[in-house]
C-alpha atoms as a PDB file:
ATOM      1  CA  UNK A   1      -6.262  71.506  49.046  1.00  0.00           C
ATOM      2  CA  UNK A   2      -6.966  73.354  52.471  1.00  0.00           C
ATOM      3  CA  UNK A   3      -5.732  76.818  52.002  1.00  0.00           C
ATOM      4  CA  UNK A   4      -3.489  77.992  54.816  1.00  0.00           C
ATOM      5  CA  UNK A   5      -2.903  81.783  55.557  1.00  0.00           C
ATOM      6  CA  UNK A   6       0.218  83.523  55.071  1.00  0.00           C
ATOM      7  CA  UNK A   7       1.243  84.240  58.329  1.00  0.00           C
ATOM      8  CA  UNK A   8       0.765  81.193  59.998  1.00  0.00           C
ATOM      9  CA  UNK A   9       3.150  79.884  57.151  1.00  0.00           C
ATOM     10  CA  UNK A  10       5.528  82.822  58.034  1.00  0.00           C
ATOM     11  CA  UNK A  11       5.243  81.935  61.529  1.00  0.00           C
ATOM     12  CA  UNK A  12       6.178  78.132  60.857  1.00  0.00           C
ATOM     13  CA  UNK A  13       8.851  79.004  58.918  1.00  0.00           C
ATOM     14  CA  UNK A  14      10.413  81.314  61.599  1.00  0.00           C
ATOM     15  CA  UNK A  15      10.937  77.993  63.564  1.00  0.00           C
ATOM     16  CA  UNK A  16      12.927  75.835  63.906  1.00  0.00           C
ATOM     17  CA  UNK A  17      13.129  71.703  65.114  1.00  0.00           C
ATOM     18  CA  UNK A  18      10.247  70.424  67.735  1.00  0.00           C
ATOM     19  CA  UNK A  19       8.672  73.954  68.099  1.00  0.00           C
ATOM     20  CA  UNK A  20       7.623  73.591  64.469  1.00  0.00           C
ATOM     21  CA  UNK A  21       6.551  70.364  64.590  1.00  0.00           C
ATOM     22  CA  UNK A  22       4.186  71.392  67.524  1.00  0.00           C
ATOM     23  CA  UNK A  23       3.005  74.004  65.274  1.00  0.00           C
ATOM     24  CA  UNK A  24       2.449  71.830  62.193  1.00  0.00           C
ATOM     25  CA  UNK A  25       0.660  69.430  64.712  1.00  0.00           C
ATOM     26  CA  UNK A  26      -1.722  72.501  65.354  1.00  0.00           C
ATOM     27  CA  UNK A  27      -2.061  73.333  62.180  1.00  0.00           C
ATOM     28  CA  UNK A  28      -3.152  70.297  61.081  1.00  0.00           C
ATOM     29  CA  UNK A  29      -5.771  69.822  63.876  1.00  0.00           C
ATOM     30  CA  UNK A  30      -6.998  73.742  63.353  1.00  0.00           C
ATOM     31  CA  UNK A  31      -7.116  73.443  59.085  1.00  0.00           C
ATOM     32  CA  UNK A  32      -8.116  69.573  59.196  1.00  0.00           C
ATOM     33  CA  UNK A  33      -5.285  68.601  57.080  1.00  0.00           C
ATOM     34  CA  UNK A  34      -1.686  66.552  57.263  1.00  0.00           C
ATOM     35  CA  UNK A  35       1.648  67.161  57.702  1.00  0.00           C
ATOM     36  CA  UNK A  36       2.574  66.447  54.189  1.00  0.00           C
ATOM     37  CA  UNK A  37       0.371  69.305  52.812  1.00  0.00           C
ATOM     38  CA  UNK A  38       1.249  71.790  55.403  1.00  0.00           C
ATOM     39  CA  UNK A  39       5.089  70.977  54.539  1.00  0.00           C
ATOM     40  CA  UNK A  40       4.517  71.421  50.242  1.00  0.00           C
ATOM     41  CA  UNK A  41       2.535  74.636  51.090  1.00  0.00           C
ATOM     42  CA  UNK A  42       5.656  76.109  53.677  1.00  0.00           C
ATOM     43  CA  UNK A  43       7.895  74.856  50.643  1.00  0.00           C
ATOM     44  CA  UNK A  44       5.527  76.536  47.953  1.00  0.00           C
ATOM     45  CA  UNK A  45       5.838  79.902  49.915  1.00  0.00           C
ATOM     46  CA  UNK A  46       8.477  82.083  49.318  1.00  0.00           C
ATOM     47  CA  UNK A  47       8.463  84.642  51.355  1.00  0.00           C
ATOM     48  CA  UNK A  48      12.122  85.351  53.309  1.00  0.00           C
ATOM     49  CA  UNK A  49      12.383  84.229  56.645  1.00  0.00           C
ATOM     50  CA  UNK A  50      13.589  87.343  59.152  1.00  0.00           C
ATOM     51  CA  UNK A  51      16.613  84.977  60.472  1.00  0.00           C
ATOM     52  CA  UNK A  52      18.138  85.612  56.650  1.00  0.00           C
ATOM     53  CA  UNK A  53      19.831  88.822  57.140  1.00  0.00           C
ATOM     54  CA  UNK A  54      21.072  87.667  60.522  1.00  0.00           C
ATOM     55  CA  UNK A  55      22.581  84.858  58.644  1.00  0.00           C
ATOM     56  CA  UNK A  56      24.568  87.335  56.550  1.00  0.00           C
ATOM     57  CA  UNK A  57      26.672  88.441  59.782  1.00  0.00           C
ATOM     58  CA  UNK A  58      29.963  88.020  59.455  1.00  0.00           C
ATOM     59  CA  UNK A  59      31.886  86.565  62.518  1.00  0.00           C
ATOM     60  CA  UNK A  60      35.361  88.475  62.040  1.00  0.00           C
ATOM     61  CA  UNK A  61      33.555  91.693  61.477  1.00  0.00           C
ATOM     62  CA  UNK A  62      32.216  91.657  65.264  1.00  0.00           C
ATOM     63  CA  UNK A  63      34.019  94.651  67.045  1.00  0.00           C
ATOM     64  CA  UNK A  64      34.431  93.378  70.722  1.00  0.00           C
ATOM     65  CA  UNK A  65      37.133  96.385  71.256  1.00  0.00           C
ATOM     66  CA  UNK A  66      33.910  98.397  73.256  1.00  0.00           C
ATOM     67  CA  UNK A  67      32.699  95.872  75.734  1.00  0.00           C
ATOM     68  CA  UNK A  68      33.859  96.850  79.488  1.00  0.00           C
ATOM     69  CA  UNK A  69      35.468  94.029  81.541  1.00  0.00           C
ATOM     70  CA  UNK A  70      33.950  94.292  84.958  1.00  0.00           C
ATOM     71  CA  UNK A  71      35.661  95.608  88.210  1.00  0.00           C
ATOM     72  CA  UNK A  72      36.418  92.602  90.024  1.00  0.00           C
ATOM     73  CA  UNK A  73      37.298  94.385  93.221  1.00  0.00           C
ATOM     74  CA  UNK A  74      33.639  95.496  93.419  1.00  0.00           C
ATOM     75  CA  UNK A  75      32.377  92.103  94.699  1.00  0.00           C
ATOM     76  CA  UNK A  76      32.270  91.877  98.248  1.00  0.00           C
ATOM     77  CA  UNK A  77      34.189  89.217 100.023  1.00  0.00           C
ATOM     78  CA  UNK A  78      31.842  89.142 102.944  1.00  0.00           C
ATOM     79  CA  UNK A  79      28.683  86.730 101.772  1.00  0.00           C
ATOM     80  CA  UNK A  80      25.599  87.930 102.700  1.00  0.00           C
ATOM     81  CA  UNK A  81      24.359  85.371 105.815  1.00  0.00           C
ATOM     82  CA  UNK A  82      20.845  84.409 106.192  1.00  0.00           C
ATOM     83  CA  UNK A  83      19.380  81.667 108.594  1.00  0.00           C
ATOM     84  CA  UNK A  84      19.634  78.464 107.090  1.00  0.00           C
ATOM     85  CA  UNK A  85      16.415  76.852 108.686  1.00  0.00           C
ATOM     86  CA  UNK A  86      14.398  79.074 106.247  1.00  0.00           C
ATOM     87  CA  UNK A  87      15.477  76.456 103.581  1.00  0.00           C
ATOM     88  CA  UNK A  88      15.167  73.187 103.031  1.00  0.00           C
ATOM     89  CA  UNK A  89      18.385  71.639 101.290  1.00  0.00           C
ATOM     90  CA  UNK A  90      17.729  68.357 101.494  1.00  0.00           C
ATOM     91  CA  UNK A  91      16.132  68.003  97.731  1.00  0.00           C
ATOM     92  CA  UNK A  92      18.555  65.025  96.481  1.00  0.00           C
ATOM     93  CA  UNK A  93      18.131  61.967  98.097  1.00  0.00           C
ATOM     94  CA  UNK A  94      21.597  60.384  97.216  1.00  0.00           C
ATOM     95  CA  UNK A  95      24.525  59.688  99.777  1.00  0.00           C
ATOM     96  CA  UNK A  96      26.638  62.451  98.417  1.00  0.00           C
ATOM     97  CA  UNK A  97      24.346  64.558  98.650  1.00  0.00           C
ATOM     98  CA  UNK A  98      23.258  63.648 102.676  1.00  0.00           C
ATOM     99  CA  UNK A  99      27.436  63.841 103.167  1.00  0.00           C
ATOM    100  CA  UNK A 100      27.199  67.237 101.399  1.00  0.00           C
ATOM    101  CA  UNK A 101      24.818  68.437 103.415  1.00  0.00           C
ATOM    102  CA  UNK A 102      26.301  67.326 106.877  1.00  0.00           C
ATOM    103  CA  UNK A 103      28.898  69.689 105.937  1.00  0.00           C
ATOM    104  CA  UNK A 104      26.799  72.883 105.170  1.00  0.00           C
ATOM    105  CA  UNK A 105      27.366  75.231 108.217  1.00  0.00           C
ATOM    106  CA  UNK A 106      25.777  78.603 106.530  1.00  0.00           C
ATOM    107  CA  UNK A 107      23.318  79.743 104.462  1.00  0.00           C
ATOM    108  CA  UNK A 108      24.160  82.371 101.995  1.00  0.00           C
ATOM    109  CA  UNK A 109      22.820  84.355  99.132  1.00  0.00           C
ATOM    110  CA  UNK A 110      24.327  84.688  95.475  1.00  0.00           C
ATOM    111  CA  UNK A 111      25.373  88.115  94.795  1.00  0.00           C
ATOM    112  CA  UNK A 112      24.383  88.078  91.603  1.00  0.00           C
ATOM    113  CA  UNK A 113      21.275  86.876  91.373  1.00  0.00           C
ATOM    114  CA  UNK A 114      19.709  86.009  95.233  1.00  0.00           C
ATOM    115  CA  UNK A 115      19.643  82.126  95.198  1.00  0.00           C
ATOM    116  CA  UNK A 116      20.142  80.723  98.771  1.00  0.00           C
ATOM    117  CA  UNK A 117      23.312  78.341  99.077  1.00  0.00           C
ATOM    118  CA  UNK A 118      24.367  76.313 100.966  1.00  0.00           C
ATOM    119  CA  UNK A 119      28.078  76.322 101.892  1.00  0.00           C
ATOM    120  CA  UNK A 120      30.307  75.085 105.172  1.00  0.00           C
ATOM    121  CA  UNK A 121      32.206  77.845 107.254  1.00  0.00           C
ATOM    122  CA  UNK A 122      35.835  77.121 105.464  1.00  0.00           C
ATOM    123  CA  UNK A 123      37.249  80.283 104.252  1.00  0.00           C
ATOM    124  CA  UNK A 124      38.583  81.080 102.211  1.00  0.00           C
ATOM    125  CA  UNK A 125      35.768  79.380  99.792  1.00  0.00           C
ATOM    126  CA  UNK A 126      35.174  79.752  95.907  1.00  0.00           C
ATOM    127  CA  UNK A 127      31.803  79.297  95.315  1.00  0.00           C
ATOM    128  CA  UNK A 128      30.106  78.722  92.303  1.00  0.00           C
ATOM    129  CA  UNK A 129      26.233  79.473  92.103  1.00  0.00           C
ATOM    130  CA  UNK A 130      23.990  76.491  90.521  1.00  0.00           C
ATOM    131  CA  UNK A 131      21.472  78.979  89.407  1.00  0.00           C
ATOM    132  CA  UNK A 132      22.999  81.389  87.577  1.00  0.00           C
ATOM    133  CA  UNK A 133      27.344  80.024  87.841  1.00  0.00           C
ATOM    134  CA  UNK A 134      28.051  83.435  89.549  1.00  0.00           C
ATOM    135  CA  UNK A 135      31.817  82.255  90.912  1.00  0.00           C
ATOM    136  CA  UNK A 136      33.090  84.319  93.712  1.00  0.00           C
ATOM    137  CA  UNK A 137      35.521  83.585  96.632  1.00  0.00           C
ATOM    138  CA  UNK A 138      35.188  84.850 100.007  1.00  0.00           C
ATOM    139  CA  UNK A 139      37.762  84.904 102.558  1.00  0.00           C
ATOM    140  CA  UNK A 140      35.844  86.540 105.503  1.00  0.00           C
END
């Protein structure tokens, strides 16, 4: 039987679904063994995973009293305009899509994380961001 170090058994049995079976796949191309053997030797070792004293968390006991709501007057109602032939919207070929994009008038950028959007002059407009589902609504 090959003889497989310690910590790459640790490290396989840190993981979980198809990123360990990529690692058993490299393990058995790296020790020149099978699956079946790389299995009974992770089942053979007995060391503790770390996730087991995550596990041991209980749910009711989280404290959420501490965590700060954020200050929705803060966001600006004014969208941050930038010229919309610097992008190229025009990425899904469907009908809906061409309709949607007949109807995009402005350019903007997400205030929360910089994405350029597309969007039609209607305001007031909530507007959700793809990227990162930022959701603000301007009315200027």
């Amino acid at each position: 039987m090959v003889e497989i170090p310690q910590h790459e058994l640790n490290n396989l049995a840190s993981m979980e679904g198809y990123e360990q079976m990529l690692e058993v796949d490299r393990l058995c191309k790296v020790y020149q063994t099978d699956e079946n053997t790389i299995r009974a030797a992770l089942a053979s070792s007995v060391t503790p995973t770390p996730s087991t004293p995550v596990a041991s968390v209980d749910p009711a006991s989280w404290d959420t009293t501490h965590k700060e709501v954020p200050d929705v007057s803060a966001s600006s109602s004014r969208p941050t305009l930038v010229d919309k032939q610097q992008f190229r919207f025009e990425y899904d070929p469907s009908r809906d899509a061409a309709e949607r994009r007949e109807q995009v008038a402005q350019a903007i950028l997400c205030s929360a994380c910089g994405v350029a959007l597309g969007i039609p002059d209607i305001r007031p407009i909530k507007v959700t961001c793809p990227s990162c589902l930022y959701e603000t609504t301007y009315t200027d």
